[in-house]
Protein backbone atom coordinates (compact mmCIF):
# COMPACT_ATOMS: atom_id res chain seq x y z
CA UNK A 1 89.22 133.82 172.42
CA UNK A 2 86.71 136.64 170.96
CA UNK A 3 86.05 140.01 172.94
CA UNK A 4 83.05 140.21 175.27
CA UNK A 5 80.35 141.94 173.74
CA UNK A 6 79.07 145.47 176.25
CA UNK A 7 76.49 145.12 178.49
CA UNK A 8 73.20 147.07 177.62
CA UNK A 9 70.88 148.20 180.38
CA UNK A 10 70.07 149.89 182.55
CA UNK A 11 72.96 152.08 184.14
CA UNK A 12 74.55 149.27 186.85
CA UNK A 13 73.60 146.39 184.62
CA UNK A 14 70.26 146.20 186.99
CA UNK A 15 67.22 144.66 185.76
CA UNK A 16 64.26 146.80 186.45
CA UNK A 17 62.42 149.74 185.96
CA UNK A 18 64.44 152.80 184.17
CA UNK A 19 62.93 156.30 184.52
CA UNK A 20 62.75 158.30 181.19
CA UNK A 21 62.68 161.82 181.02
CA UNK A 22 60.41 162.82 177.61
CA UNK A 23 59.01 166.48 177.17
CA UNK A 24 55.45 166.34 175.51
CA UNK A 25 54.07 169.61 173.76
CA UNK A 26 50.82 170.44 172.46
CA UNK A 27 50.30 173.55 169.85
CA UNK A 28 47.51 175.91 169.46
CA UNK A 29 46.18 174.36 166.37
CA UNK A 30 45.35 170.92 168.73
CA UNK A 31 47.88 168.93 167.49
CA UNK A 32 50.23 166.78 169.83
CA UNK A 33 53.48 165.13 169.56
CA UNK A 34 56.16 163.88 171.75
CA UNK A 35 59.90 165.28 171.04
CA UNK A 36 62.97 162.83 170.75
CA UNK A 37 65.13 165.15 172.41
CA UNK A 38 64.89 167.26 175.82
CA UNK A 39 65.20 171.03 173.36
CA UNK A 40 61.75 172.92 173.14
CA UNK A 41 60.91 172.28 169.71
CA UNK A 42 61.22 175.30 167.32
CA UNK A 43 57.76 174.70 164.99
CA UNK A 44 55.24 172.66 165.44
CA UNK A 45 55.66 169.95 163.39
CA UNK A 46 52.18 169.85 161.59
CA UNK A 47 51.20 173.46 160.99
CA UNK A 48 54.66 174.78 161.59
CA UNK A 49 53.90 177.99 163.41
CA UNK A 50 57.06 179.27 165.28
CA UNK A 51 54.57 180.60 168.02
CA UNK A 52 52.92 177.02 169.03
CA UNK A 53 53.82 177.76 172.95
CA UNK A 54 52.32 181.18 173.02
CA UNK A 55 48.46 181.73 173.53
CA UNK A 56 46.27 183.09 170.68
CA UNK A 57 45.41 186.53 171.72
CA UNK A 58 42.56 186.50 170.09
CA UNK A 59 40.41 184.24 167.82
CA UNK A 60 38.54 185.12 164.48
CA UNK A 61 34.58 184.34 164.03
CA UNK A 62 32.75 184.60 160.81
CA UNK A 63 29.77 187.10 160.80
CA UNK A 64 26.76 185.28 162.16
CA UNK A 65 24.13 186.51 160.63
């Protein structure tokens, strides 16, 4: 006879609803993303500024004239 194949599930083999842990960021720039692991992401993936978690300390205007 064959091997059985491992169950897949939920921890317990339980049917059901599974809590999942995901850490969501959003950058200074606007742009938002969802990591695939728990680490605090290093860049942000679209503009790729290493400072995406920190505030802007100040913001730069043209001239209105």
């Amino acid at each position: 006879m064959g091997k059985r194949k491992p169950v897949v599930g939920p921890p317990g083999g339980g049917l059901g609803a599974v809590e999942v842990t995901v850490l969501a960021c959003r950058c200074r720039c606007g742009h938002e993303w969802v990591t695939r692991n728990r680490e605090k992401p290093r860049v942000c993936p679209k503009c790729k500024s290493p400072n995406w978690d920190k505030p802007k300390k100040w913001e730069w205007a043209p001239d209105r004239q």
